[in-house]
N, C-alpha and C. Protein backbone atom coordinates (compact mmCIF):
# COMPACT_ATOMS: atom_id res chain seq x y z
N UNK A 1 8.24 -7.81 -18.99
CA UNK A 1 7.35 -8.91 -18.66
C UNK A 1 7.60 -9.29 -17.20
N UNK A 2 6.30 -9.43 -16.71
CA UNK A 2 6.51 -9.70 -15.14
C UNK A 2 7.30 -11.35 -15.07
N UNK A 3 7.87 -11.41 -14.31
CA UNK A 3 8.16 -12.65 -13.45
C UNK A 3 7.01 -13.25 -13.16
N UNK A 4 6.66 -14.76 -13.56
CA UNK A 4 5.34 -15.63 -13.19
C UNK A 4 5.44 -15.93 -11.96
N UNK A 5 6.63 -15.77 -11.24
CA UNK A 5 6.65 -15.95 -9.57
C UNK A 5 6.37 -15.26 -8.73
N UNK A 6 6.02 -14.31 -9.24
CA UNK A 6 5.67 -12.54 -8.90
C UNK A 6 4.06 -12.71 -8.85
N UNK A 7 2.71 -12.84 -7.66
CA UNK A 7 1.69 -12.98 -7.85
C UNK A 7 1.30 -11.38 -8.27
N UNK A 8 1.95 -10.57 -7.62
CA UNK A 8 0.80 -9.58 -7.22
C UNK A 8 1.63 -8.55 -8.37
N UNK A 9 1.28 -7.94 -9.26
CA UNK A 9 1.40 -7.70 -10.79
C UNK A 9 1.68 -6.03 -10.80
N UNK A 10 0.76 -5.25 -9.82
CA UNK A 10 0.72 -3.43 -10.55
C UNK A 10 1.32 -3.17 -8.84
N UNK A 11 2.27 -3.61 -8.20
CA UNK A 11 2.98 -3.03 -7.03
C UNK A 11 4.62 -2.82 -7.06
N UNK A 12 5.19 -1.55 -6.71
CA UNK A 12 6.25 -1.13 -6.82
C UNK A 12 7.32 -2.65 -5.99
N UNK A 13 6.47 -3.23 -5.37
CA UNK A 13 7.54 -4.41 -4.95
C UNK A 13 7.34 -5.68 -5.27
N UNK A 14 6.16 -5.46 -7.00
CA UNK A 14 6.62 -6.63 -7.61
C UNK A 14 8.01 -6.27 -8.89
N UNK A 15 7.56 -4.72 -8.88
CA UNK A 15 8.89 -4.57 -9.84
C UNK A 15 9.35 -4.51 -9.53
N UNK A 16 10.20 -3.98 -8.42
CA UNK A 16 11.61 -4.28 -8.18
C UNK A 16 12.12 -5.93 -7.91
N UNK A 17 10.87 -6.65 -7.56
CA UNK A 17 11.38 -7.69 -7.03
C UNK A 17 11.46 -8.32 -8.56
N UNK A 18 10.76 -8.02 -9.93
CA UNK A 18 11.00 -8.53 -11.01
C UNK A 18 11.89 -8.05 -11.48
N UNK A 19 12.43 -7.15 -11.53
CA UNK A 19 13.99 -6.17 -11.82
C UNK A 19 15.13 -6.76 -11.29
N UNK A 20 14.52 -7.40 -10.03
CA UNK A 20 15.86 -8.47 -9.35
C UNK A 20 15.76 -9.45 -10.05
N UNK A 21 14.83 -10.15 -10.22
CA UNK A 21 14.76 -11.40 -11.10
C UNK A 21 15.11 -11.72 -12.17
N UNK A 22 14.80 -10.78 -13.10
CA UNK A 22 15.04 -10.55 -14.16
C UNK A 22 16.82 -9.87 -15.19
N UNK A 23 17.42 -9.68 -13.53
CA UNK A 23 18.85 -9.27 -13.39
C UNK A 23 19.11 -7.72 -14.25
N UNK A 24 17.74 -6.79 -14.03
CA UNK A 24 18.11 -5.62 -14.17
C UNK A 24 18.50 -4.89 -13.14
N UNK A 25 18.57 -5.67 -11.92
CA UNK A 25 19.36 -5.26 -10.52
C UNK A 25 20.39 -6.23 -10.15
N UNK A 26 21.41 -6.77 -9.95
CA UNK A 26 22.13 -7.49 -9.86
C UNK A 26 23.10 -7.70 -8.32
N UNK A 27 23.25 -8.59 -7.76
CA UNK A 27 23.77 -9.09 -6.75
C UNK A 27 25.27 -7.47 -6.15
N UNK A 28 24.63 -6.78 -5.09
CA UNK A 28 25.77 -6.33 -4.47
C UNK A 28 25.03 -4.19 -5.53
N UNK A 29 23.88 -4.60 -6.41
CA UNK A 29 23.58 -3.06 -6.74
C UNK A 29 22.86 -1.99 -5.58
N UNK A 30 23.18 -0.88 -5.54
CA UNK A 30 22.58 0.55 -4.74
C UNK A 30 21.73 0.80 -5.59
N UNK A 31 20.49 0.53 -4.80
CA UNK A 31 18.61 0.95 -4.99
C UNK A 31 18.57 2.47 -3.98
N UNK A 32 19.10 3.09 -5.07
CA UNK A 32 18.71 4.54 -4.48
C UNK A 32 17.13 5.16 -4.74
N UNK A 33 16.42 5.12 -3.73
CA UNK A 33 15.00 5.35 -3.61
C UNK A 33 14.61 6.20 -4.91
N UNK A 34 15.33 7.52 -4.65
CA UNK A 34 15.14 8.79 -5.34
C UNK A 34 14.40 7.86 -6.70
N UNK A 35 15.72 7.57 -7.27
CA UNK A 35 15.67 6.84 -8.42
C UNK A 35 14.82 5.83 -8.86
N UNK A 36 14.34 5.14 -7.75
CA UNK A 36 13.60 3.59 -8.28
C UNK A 36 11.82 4.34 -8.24
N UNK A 37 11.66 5.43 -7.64
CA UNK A 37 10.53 6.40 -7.66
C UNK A 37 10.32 6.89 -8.52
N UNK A 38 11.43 7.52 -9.27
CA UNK A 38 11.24 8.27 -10.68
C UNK A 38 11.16 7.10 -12.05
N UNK A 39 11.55 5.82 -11.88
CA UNK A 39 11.81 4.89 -12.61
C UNK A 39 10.25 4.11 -12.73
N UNK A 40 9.64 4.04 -11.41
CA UNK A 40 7.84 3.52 -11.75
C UNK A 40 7.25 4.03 -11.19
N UNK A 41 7.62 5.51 -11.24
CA UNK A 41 6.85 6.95 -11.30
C UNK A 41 5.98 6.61 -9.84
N UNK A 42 6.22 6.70 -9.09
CA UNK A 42 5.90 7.02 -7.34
C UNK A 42 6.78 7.72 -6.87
N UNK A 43 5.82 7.93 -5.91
CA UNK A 43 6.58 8.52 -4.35
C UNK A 43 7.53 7.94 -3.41
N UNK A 44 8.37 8.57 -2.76
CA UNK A 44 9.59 7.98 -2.19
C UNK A 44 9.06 6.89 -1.22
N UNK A 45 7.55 7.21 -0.77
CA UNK A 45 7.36 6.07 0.22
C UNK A 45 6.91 4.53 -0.05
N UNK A 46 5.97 4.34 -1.16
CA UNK A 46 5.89 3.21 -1.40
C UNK A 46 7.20 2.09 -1.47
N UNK A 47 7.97 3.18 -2.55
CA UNK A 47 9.69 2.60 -2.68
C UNK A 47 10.08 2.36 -1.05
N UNK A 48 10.45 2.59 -0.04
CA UNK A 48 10.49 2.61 1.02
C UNK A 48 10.08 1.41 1.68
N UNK A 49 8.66 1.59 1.73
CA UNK A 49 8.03 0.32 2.03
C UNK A 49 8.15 -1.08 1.17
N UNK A 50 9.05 -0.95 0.08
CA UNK A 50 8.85 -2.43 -0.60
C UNK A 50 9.92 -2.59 -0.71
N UNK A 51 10.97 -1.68 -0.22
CA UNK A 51 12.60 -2.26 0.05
C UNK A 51 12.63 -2.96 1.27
N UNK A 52 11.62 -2.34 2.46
CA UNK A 52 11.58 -3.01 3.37
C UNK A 52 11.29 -4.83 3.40
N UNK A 53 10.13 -4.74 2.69
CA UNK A 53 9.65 -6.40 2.29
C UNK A 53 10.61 -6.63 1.84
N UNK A 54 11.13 -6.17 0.99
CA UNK A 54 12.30 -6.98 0.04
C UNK A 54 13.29 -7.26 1.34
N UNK A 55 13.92 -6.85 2.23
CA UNK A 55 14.72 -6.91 3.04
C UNK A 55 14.49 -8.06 3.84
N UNK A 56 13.05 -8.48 4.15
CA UNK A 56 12.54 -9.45 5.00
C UNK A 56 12.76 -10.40 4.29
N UNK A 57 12.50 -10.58 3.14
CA UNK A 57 12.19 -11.96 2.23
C UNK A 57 14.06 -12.11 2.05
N UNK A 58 14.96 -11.30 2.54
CA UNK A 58 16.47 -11.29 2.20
C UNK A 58 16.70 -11.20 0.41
N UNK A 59 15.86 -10.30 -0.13
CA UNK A 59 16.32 -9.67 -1.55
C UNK A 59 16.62 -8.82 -1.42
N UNK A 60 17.14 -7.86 -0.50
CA UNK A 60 17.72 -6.40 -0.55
C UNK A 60 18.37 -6.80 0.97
N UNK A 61 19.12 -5.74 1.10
CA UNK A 61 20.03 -5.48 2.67
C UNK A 61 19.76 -4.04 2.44
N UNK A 62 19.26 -3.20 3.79
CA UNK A 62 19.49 -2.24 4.33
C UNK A 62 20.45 -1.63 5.49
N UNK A 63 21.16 -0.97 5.11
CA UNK A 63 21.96 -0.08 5.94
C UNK A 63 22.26 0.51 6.06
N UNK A 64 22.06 1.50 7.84
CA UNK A 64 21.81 2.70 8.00
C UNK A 64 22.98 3.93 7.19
N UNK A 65 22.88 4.67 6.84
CA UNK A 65 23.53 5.32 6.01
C UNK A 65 23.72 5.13 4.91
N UNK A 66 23.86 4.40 3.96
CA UNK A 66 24.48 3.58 3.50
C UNK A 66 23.23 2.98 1.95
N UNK A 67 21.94 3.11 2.50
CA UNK A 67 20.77 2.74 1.86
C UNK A 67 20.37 1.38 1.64
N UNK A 68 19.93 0.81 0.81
CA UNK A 68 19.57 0.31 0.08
C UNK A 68 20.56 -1.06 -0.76
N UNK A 69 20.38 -2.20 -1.36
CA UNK A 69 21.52 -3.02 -2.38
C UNK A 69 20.68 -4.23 -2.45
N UNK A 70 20.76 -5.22 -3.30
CA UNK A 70 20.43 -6.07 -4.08
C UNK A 70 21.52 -6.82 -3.10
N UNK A 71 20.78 -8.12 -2.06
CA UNK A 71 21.56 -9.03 -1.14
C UNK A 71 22.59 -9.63 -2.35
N UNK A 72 23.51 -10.06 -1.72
CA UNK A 72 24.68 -10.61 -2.76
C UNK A 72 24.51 -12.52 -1.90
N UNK A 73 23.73 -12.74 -3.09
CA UNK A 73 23.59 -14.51 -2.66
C UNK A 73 25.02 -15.31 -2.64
N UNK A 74 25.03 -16.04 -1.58
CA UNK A 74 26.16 -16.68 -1.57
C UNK A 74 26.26 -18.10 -2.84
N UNK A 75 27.07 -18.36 -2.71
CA UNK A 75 27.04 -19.94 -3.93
C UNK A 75 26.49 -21.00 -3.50
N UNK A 76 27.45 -21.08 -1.49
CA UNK A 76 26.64 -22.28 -1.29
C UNK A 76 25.12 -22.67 -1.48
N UNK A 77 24.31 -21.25 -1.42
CA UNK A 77 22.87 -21.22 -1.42
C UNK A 77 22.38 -21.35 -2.50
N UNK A 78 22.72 -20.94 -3.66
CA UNK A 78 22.63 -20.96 -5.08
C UNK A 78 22.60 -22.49 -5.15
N UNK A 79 24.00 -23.07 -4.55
CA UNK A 79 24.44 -24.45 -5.36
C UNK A 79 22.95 -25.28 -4.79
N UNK A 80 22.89 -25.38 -3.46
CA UNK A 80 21.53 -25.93 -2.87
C UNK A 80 20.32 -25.38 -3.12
N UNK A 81 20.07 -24.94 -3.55
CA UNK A 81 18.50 -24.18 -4.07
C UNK A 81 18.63 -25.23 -5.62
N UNK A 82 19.53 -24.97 -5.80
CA UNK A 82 18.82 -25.68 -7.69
C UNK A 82 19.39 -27.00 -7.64
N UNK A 83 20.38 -27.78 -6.26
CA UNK A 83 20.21 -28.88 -6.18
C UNK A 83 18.82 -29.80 -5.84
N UNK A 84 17.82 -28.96 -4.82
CA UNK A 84 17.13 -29.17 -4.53
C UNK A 84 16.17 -29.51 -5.80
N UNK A 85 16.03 -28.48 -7.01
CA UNK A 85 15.50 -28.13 -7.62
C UNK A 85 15.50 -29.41 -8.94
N UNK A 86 16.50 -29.88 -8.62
CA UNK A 86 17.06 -30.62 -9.86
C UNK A 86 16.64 -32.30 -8.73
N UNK A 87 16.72 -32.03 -7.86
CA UNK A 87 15.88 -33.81 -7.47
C UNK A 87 14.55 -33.72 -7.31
N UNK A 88 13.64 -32.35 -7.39
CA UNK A 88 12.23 -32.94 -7.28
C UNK A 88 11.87 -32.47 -8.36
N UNK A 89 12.68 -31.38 -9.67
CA UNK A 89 11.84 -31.68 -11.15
C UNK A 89 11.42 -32.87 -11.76
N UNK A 90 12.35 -33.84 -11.58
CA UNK A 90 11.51 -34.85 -12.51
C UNK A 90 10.24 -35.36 -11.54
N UNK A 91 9.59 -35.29 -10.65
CA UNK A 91 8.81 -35.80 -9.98
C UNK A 91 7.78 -34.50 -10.34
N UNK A 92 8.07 -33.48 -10.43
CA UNK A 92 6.90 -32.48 -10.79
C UNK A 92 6.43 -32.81 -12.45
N UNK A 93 7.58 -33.04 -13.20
CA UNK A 93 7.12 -32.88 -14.70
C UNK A 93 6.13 -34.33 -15.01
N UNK A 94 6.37 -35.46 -14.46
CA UNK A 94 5.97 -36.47 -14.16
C UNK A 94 4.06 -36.57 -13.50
N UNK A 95 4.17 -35.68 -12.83
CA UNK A 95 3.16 -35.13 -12.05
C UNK A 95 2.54 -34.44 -13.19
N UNK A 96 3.14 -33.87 -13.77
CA UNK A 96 1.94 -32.73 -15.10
C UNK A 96 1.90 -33.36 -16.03
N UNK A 97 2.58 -34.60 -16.83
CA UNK A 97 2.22 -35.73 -17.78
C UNK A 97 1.51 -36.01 -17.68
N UNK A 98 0.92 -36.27 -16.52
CA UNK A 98 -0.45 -36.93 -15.66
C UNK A 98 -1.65 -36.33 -16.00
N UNK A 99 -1.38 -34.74 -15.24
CA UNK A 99 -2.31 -33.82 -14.78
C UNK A 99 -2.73 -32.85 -15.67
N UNK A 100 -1.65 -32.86 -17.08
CA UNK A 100 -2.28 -31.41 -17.77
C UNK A 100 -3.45 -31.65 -18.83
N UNK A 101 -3.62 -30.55 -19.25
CA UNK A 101 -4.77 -29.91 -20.33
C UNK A 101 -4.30 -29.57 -21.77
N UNK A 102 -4.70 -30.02 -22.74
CA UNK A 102 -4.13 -29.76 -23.92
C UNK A 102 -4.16 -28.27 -23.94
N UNK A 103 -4.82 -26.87 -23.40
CA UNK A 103 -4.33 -26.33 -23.29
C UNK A 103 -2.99 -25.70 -22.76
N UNK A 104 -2.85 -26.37 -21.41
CA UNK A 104 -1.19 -26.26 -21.08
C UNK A 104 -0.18 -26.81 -21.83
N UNK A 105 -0.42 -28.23 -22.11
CA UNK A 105 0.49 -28.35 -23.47
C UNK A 105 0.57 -27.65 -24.41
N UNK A 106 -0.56 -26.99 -25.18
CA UNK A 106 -0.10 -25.97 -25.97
C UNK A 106 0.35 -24.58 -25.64
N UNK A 107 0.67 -24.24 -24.48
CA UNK A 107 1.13 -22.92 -23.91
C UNK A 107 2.79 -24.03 -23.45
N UNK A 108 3.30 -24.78 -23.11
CA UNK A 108 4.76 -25.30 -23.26
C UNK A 108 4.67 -25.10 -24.55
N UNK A 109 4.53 -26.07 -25.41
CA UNK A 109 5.47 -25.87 -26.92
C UNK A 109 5.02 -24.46 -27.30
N UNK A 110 4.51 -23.40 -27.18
CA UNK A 110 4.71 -22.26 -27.72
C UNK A 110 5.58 -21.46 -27.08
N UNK A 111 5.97 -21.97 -25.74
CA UNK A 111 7.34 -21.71 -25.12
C UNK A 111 8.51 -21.97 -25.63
N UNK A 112 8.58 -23.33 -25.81
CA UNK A 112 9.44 -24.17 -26.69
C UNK A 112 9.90 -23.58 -27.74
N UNK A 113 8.74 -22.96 -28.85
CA UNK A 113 9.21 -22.37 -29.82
C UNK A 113 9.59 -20.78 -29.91
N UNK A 114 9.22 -20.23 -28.78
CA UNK A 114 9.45 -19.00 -28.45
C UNK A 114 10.89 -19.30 -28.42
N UNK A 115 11.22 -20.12 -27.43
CA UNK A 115 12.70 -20.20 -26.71
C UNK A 115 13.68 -20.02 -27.89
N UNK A 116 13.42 -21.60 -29.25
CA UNK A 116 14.57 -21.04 -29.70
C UNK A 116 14.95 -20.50 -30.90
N UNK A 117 14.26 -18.89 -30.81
CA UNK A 117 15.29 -18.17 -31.13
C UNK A 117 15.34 -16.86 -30.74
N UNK A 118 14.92 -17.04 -29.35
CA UNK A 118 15.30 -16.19 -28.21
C UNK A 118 16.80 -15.63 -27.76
N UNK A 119 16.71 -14.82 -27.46
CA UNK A 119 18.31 -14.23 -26.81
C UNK A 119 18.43 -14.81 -25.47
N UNK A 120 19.59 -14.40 -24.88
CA UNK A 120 20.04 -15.31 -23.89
C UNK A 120 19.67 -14.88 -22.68
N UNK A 121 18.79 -13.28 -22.77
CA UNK A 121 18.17 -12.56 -21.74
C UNK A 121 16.57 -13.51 -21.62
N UNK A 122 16.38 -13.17 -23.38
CA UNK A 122 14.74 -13.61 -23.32
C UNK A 122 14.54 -15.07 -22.92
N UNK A 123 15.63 -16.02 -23.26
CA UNK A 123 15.59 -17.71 -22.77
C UNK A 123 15.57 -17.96 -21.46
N UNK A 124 16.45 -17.00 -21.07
CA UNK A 124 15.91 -17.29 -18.97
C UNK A 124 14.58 -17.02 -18.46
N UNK A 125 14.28 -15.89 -19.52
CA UNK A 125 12.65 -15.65 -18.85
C UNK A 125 11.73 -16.65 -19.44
N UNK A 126 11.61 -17.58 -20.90
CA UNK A 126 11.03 -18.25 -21.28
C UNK A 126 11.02 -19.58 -20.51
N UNK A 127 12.32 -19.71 -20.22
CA UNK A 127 13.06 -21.02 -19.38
C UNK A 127 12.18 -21.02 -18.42
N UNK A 128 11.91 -20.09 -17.32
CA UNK A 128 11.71 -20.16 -15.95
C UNK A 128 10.14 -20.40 -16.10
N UNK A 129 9.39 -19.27 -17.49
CA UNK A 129 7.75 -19.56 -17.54
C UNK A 129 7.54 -20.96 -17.99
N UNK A 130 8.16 -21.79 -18.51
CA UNK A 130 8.36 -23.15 -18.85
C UNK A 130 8.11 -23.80 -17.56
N UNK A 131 9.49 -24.08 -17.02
CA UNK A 131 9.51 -24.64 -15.74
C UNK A 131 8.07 -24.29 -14.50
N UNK A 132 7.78 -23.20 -14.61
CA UNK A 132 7.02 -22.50 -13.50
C UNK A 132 5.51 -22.95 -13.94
N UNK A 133 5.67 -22.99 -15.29
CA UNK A 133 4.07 -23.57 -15.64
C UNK A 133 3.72 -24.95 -15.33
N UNK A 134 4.99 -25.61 -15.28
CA UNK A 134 5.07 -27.06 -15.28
C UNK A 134 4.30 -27.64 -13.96
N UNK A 135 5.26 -26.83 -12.90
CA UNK A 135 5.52 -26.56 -11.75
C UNK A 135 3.73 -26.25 -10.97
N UNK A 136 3.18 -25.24 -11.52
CA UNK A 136 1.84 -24.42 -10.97
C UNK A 136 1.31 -25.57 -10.89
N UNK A 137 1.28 -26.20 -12.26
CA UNK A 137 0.05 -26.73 -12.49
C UNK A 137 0.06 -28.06 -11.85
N UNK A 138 1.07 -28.94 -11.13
CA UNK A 138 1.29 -29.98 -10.48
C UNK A 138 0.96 -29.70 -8.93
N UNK A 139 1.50 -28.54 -8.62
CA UNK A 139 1.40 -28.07 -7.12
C UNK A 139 0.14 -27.62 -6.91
N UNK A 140 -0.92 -26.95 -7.80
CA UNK A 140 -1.91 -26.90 -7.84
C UNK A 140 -2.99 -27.46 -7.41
N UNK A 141 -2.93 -28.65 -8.76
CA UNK A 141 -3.74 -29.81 -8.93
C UNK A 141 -3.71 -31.14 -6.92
N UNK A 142 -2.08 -30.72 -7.30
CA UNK A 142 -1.92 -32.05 -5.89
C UNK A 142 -2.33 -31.33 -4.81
N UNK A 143 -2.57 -30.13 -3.96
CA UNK A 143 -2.92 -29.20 -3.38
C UNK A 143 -4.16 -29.26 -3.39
N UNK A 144 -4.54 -29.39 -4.75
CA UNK A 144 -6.29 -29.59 -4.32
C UNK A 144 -7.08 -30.47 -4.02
N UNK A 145 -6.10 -31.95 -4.06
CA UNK A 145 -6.44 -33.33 -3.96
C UNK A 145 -5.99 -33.37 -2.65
N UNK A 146 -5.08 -32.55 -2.18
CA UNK A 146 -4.98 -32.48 -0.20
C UNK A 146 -6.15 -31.73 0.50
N UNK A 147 -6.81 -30.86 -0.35
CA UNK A 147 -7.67 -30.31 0.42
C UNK A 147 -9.15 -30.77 0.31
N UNK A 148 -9.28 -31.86 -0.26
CA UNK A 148 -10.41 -32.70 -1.14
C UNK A 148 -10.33 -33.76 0.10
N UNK A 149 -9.47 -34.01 0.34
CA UNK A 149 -8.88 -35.28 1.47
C UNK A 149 -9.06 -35.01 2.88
N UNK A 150 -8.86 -33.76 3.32
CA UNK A 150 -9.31 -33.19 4.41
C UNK A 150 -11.10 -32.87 5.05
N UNK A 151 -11.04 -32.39 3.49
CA UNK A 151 -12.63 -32.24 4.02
C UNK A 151 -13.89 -33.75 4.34
């Protein structure tokens, strides 16, 4: 299952970048081309070109000789990314109390009930489509009330 953070769906550098996400590549792994080509059946160059992106966005490190690896995130960045994350959730979920559709409510609680009795692989991915739906649909909505305001 793709990553919902992942827009662009049938490209060799949304899978790998969902393979990172999803921690079937893990902090400090060798992305040997050969391999990640034969794995979603392409050619060595696309792989090539989407290690590169990945390198820009700092999800992979390249080096010369050496190839290819899954950047090894530091903690401090970790710890601040989901501190961040943890003072403006309640202001997003707050925001979609507001803003949602009884259809989105019924796509959370079928999350909800997906979740538990999910494994501890499948709960991070349910977790994050939870959060991320929460999330779309607030950033969305308020996004379109900025561009409603402009015009």
């Amino acid at each position: 299952m793709l990553s919902p953070l992942i827009n662009e769906e049938s490209t060799i550098y949304a899978y790998i970048l969902n393979d990172i996400a999803n921690a079937t590549f893990v902090s400090g792994d060798r992305l040997i081309t050969t391999k990640l080509a034969d794995k979603y059946n392409t050619s060595i160059n696309p792989v090539r070109e989407a290690l590169k992106q990945l390198q820009g966005e700092g999800f992979v490190t390249l080096s010369p000789n050496s190839g290819a690896r899954v950047a090894i995130f530091e903690y401090n960045t970790l710890r601040d990314v989901f501190e961040i994350l943890q003072l403006i959730e309640p202001y997003l979920m707050e925001w979609f109390v507001e803003e949602h559709t009884q259809e989105d409510l019924n796509e959370l609680k079928l999350l909800l009930k997906k979740m538990d009795s999910a494994s501890d692989r499948e709960y991070r991915i349910l977790d994050t489509q939870f959060h991320w739906l929460t999330s779309k649909i607030t950033i969305t909505t308020k996004l379109s009330i900025c561009g409603d305001e402009t015009d």
